[in-house]
Protein backbone atom coordinates (compact mmCIF):
# COMPACT_ATOMS: atom_id res chain seq x y z
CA UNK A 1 23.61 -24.00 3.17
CA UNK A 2 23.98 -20.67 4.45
CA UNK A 3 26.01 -20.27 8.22
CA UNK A 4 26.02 -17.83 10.65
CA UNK A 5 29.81 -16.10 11.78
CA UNK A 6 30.03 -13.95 15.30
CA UNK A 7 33.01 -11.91 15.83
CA UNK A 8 34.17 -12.72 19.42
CA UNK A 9 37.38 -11.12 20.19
CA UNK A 10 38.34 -10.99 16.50
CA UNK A 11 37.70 -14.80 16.06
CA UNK A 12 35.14 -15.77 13.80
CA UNK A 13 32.60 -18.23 15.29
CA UNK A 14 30.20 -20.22 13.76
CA UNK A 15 26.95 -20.90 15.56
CA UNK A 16 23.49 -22.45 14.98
CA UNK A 17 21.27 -19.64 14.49
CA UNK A 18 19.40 -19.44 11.49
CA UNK A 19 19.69 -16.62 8.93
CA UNK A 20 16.90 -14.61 10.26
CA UNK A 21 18.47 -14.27 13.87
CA UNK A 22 21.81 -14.16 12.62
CA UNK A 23 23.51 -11.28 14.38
CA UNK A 24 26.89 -11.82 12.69
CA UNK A 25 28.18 -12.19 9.68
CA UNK A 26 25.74 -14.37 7.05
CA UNK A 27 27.68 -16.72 4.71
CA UNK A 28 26.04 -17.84 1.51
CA UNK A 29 27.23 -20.48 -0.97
CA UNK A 30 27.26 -19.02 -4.69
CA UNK A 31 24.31 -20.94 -5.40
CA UNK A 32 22.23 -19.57 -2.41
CA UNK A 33 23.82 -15.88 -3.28
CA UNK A 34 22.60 -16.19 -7.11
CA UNK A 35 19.57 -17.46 -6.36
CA UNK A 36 18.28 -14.73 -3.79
CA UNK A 37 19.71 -12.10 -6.38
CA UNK A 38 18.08 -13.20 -9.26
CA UNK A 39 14.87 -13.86 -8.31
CA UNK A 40 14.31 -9.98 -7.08
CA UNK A 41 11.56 -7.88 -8.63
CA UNK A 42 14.12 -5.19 -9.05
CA UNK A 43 16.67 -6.96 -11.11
CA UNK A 44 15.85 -5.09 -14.32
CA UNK A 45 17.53 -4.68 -17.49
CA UNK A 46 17.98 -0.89 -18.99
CA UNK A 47 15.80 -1.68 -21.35
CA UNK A 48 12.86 -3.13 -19.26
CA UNK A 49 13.28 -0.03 -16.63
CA UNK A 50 13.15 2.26 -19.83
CA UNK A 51 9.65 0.55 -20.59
CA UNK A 52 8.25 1.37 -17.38
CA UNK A 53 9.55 4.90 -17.15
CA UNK A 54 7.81 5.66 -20.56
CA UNK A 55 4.78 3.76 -19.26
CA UNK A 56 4.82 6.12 -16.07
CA UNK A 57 5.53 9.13 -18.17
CA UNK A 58 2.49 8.31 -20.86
CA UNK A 59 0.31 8.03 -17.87
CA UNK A 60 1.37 11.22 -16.31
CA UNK A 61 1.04 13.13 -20.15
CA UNK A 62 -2.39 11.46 -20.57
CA UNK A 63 -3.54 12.62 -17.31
CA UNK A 64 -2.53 15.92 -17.83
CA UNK A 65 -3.94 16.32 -21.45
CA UNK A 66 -7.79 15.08 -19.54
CA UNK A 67 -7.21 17.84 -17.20
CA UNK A 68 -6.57 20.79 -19.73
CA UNK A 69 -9.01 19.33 -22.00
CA UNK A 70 -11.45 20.03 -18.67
CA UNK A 71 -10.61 22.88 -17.79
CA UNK A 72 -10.91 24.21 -21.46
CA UNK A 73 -14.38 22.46 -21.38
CA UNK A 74 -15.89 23.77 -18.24
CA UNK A 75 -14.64 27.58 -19.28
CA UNK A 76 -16.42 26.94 -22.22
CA UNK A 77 -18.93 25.85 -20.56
CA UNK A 78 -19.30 28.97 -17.83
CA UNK A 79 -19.02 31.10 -21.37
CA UNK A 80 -22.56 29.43 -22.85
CA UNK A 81 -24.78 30.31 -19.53
């Protein structure tokens, strides 16, 4: 269970808010610590943010390969008329 510290005078005080009006300092048990750290969408591995920056990049390649091939159509295009 997590508990909330205040500073008063340089004493630490415990008191009964809860963690989200905690204006102190918020003390977590390892459990509680490990838990709210693992379970974060951000907690990737090199190798899984490496997917998604190639995944990113492919999209951003793609896109810009449709947009030449386009252009090169619709010149083509303005050529024939």
């Amino acid at each position: 269970m997590s508990a909330c510290l205040i500073d008063t005078n340089g004493v630490l005080s415990l008191t009964a808010d809860s963690p989200q009006t905690c204006t102190g300092y918020l003390v977590l048990s390892q459990a509680e610590f490990t838990q709210a750290t693992s379970q974060s969408w951000l907690a990737l591995s090199a190798g899984q943010g490496a997917v998604i920056a190639t995944a990113i990049i492919s999209a951003w390649t793609l896109a810009f390969i449709f947009r030449m091939l386009r252009k090169q159509m619709d010149s083509h295009h303005g050529e024939l008329s």
